[in-house]
N, C-alpha and C. Protein backbone atom coordinates (compact mmCIF):
# COMPACT_ATOMS: atom_id res chain seq x y z
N UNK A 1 9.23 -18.83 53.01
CA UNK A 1 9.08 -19.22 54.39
C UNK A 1 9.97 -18.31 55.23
N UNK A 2 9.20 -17.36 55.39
CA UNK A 2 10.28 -16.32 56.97
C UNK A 2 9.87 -16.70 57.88
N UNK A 3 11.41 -16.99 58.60
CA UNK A 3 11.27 -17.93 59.84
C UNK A 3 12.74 -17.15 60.53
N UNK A 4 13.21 -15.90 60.95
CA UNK A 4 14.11 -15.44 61.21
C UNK A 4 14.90 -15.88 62.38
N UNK A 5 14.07 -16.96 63.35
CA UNK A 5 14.82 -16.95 64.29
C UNK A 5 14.43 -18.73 64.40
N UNK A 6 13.30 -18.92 63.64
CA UNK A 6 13.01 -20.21 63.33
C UNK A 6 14.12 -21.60 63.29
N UNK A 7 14.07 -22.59 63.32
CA UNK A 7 14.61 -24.08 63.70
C UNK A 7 13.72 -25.33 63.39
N UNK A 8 14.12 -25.45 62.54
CA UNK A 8 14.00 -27.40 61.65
C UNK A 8 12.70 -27.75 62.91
N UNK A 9 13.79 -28.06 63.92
CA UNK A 9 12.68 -28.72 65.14
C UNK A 9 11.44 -28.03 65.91
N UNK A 10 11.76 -26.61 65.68
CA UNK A 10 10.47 -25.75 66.04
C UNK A 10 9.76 -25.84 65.27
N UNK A 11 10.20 -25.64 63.81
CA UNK A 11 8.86 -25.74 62.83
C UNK A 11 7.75 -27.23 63.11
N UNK A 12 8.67 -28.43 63.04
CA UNK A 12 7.80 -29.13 63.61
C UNK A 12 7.30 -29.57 65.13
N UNK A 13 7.89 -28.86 65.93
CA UNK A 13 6.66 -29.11 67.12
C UNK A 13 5.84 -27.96 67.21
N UNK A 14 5.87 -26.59 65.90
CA UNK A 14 4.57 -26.39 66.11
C UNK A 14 3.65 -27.09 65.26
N UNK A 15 4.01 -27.21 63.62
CA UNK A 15 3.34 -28.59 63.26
C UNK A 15 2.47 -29.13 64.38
N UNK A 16 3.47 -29.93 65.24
CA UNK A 16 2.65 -31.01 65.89
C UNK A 16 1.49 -30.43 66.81
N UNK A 17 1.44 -29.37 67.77
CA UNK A 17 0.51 -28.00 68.40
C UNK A 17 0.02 -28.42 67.77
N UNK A 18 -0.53 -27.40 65.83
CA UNK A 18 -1.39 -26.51 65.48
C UNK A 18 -2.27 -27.36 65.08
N UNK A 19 -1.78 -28.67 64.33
CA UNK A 19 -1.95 -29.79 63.31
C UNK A 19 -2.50 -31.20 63.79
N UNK A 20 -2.42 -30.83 64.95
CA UNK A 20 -2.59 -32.66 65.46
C UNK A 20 -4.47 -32.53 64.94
N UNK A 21 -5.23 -31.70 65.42
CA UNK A 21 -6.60 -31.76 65.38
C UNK A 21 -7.24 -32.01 63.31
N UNK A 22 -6.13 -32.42 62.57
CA UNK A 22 -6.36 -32.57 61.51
C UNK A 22 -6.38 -33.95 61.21
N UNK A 23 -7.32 -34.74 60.73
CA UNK A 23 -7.23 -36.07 60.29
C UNK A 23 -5.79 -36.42 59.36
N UNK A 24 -5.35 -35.82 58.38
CA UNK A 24 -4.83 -35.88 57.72
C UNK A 24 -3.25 -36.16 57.98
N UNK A 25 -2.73 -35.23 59.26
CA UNK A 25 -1.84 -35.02 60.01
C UNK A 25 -1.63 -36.12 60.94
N UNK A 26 -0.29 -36.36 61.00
CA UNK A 26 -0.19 -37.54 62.00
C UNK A 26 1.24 -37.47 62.57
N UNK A 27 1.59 -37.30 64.25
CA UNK A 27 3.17 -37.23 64.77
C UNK A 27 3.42 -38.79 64.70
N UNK A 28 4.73 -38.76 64.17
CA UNK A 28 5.55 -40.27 64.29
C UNK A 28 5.53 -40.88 65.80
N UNK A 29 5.15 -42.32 65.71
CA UNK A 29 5.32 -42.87 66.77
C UNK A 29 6.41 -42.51 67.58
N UNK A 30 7.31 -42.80 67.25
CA UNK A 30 8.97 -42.26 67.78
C UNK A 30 9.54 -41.39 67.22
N UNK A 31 10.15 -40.58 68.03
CA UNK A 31 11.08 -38.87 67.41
C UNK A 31 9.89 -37.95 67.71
N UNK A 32 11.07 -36.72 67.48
CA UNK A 32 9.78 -35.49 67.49
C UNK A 32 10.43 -34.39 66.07
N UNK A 33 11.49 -35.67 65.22
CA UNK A 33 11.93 -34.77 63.73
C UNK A 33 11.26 -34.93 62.84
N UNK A 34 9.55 -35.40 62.55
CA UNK A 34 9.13 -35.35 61.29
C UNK A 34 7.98 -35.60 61.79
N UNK A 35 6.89 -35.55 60.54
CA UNK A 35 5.66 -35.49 60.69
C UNK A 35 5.07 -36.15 59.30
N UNK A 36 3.89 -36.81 59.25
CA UNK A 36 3.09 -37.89 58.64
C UNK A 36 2.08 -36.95 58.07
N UNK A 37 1.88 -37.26 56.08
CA UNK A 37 0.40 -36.26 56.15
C UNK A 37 0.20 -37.83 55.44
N UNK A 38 -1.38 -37.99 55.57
CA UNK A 38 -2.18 -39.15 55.20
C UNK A 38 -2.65 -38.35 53.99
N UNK A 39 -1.88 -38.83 52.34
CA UNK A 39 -2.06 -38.47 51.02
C UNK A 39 -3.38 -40.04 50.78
N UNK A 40 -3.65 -39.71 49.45
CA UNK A 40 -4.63 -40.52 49.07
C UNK A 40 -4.47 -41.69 48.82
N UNK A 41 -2.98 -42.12 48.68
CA UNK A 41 -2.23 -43.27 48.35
C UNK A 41 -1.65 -43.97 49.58
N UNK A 42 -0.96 -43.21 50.67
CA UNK A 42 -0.52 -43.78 51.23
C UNK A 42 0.14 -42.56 52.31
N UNK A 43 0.47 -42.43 53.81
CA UNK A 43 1.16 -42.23 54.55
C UNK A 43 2.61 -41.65 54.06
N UNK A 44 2.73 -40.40 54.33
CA UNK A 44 4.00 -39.76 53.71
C UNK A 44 4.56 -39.33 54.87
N UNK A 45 6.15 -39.41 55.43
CA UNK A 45 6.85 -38.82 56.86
C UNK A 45 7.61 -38.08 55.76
N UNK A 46 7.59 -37.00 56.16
CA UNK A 46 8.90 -35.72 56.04
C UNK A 46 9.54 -35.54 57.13
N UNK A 47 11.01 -35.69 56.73
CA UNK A 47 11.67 -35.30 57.67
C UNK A 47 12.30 -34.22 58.12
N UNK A 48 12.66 -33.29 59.56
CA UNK A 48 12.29 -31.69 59.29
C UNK A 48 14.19 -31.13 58.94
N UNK A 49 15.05 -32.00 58.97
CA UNK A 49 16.20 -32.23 58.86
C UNK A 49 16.16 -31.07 57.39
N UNK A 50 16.97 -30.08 57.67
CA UNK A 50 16.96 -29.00 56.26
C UNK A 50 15.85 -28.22 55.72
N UNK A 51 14.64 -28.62 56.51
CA UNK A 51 13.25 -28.60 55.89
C UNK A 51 13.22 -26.96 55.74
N UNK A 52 13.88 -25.64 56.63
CA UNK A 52 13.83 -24.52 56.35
C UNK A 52 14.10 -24.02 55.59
N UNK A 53 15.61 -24.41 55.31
CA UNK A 53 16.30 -23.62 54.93
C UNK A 53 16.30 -23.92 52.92
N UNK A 54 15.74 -25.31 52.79
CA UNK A 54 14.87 -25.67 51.51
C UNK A 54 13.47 -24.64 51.16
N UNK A 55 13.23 -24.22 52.45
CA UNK A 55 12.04 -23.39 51.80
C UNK A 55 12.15 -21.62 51.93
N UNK A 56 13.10 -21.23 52.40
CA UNK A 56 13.36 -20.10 52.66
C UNK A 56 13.50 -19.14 51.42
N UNK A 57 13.13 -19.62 50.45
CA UNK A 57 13.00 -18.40 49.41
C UNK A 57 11.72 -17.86 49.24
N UNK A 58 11.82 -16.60 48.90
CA UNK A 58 11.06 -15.54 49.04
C UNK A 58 10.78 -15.32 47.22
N UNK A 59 9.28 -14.59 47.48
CA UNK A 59 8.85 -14.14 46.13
C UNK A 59 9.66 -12.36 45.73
N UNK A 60 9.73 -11.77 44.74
CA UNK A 60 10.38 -10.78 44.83
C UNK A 60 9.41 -9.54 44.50
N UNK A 61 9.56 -8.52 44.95
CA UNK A 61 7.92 -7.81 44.88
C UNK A 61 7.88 -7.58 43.23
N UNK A 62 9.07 -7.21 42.86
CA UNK A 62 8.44 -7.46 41.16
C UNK A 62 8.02 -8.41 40.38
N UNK A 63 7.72 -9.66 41.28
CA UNK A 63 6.94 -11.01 40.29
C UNK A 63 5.88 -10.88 41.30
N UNK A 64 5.66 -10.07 42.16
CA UNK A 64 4.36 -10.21 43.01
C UNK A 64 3.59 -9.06 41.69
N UNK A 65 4.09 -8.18 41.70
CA UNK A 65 3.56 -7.03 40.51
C UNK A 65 3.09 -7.66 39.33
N UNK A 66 3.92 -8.53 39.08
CA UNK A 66 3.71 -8.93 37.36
C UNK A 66 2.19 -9.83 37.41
N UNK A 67 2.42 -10.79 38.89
CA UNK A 67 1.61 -11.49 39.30
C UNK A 67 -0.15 -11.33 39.14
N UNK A 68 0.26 -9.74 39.50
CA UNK A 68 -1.30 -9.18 40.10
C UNK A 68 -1.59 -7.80 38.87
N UNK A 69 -1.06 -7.56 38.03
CA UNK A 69 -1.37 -7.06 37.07
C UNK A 69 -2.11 -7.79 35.49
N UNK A 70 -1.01 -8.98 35.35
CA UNK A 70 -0.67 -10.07 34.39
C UNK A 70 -2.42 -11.00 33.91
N UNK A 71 -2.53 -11.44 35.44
CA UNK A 71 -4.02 -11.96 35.48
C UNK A 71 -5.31 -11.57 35.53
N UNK A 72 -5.95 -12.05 34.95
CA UNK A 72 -7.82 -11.72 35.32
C UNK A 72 -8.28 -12.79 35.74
N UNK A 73 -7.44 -13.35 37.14
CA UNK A 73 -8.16 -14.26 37.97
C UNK A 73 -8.35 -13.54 39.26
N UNK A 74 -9.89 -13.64 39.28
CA UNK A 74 -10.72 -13.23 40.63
C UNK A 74 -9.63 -13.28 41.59
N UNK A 75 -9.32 -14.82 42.26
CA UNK A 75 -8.60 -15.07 43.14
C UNK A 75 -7.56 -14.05 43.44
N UNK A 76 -7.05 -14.06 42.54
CA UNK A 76 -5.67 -13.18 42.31
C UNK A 76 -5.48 -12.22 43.64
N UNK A 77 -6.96 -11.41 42.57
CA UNK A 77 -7.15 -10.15 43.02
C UNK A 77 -7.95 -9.89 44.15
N UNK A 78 -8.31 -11.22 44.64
CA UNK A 78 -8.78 -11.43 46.25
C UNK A 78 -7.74 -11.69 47.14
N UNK A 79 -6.85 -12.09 46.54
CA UNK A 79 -5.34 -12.17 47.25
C UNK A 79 -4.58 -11.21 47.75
N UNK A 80 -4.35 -10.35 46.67
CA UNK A 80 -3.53 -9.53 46.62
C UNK A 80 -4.53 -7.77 46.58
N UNK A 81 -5.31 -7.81 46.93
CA UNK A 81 -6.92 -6.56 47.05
C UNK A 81 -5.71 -5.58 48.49
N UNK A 82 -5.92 -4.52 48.19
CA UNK A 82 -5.27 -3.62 49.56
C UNK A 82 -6.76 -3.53 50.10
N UNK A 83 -7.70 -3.31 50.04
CA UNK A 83 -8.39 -3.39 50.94
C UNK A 83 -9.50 -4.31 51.04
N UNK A 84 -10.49 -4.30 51.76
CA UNK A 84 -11.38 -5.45 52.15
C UNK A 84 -11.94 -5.48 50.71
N UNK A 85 -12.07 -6.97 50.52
CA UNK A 85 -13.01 -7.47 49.55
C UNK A 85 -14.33 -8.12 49.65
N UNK A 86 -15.66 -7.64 48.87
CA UNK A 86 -16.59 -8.32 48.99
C UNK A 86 -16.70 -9.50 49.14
N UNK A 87 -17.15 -10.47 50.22
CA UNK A 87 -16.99 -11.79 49.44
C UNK A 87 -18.42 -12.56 49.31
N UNK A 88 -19.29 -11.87 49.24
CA UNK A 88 -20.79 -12.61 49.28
C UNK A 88 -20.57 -13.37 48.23
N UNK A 89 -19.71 -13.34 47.26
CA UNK A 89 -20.23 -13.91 45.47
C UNK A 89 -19.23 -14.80 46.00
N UNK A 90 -18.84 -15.59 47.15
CA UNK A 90 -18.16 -16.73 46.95
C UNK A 90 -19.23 -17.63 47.82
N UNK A 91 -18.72 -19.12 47.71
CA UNK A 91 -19.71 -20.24 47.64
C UNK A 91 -19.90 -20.26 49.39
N UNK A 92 -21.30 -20.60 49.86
CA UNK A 92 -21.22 -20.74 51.20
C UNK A 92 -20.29 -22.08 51.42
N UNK A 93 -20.63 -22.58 53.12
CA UNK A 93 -19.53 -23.45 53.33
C UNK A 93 -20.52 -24.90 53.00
N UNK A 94 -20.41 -26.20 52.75
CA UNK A 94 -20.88 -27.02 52.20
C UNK A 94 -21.85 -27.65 52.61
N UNK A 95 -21.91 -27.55 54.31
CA UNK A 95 -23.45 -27.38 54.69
C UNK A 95 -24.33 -26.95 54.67
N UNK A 96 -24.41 -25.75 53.92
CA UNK A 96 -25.14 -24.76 53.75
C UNK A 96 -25.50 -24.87 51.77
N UNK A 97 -25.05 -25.29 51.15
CA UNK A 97 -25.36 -25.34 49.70
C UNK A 97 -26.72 -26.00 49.53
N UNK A 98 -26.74 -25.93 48.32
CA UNK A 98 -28.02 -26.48 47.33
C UNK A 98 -27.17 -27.36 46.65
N UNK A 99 -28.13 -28.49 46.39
CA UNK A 99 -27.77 -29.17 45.64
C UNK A 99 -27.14 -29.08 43.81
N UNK A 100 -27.89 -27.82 43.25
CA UNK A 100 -27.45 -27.06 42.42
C UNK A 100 -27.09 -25.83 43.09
N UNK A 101 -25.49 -25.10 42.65
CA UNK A 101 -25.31 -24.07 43.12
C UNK A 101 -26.23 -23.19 42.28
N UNK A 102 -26.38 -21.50 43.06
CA UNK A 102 -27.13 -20.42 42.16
C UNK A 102 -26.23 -19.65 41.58
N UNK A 103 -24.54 -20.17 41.50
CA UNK A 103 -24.01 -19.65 41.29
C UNK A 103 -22.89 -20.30 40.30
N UNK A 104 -22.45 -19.95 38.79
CA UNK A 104 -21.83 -20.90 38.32
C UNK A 104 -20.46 -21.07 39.23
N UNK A 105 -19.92 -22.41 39.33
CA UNK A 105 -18.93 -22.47 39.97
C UNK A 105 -17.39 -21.37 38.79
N UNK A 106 -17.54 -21.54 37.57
CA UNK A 106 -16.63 -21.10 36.56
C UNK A 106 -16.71 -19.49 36.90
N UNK A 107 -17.91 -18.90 37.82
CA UNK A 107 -17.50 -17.38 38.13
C UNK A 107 -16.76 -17.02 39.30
N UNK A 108 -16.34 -17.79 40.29
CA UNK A 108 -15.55 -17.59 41.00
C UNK A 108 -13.76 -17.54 40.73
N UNK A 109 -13.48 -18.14 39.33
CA UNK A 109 -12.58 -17.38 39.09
C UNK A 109 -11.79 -17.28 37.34
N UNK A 110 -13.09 -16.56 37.27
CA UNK A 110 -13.07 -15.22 36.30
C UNK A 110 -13.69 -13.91 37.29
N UNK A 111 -12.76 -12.86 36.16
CA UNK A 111 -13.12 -11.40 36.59
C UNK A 111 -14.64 -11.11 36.64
């Protein structure tokens, strides 16, 4: 999480901006230090108290290397691709499917 000039309380009032239009997402009745995601069980508040500086570690480019050499997952290498990647061979969006895909779902990530 690089956030160089970033703040506990900025992170969440942009949270609250970017996120409100998400069902899932929900601002606390009272305060403006935490934020509500609606899990499958039950209503979860995080509070943003430390919340940066808990996430402020960084990957190191030599486990990004090992990362993207190591695997023969598609994804991977749709991730981490330097340049544009085809993406016709991925699934349209779910309004648009067949009831059987024409495509096995198990090839989207294998090589």
């Amino acid at each position: 999480c690089r956030v160089p000039q970033g703040s506990d309380q900025g992170f969440v009032a942009k949270l609250h901006d970017k996120c409100a239009k998400y069902p899932h997402f929900l601002k606390p009745r009272f305060g403006n230090a935490a934020f509500i995601i609606k899990h499958f069980a039950d209503n979860v508040e995080y509070q943003c108290g430390g919340f940066l500086e808990k996430n402020r570690d960084t990957v190191l480019e030599e486990q990004l290397e090992c990362i993207k050499s190591a695997t023969c997952c598609r994804l991977i290498h749709v991730i981490f691709a330097e340049t544009p990647v085809d993406h016709s061979a991925t699934l349209p969006p779910p309004s648009r499917r067949r009831a059987t895909p024409s495509m096995p779902l198990g090839s989207l990530t294998q090589p």
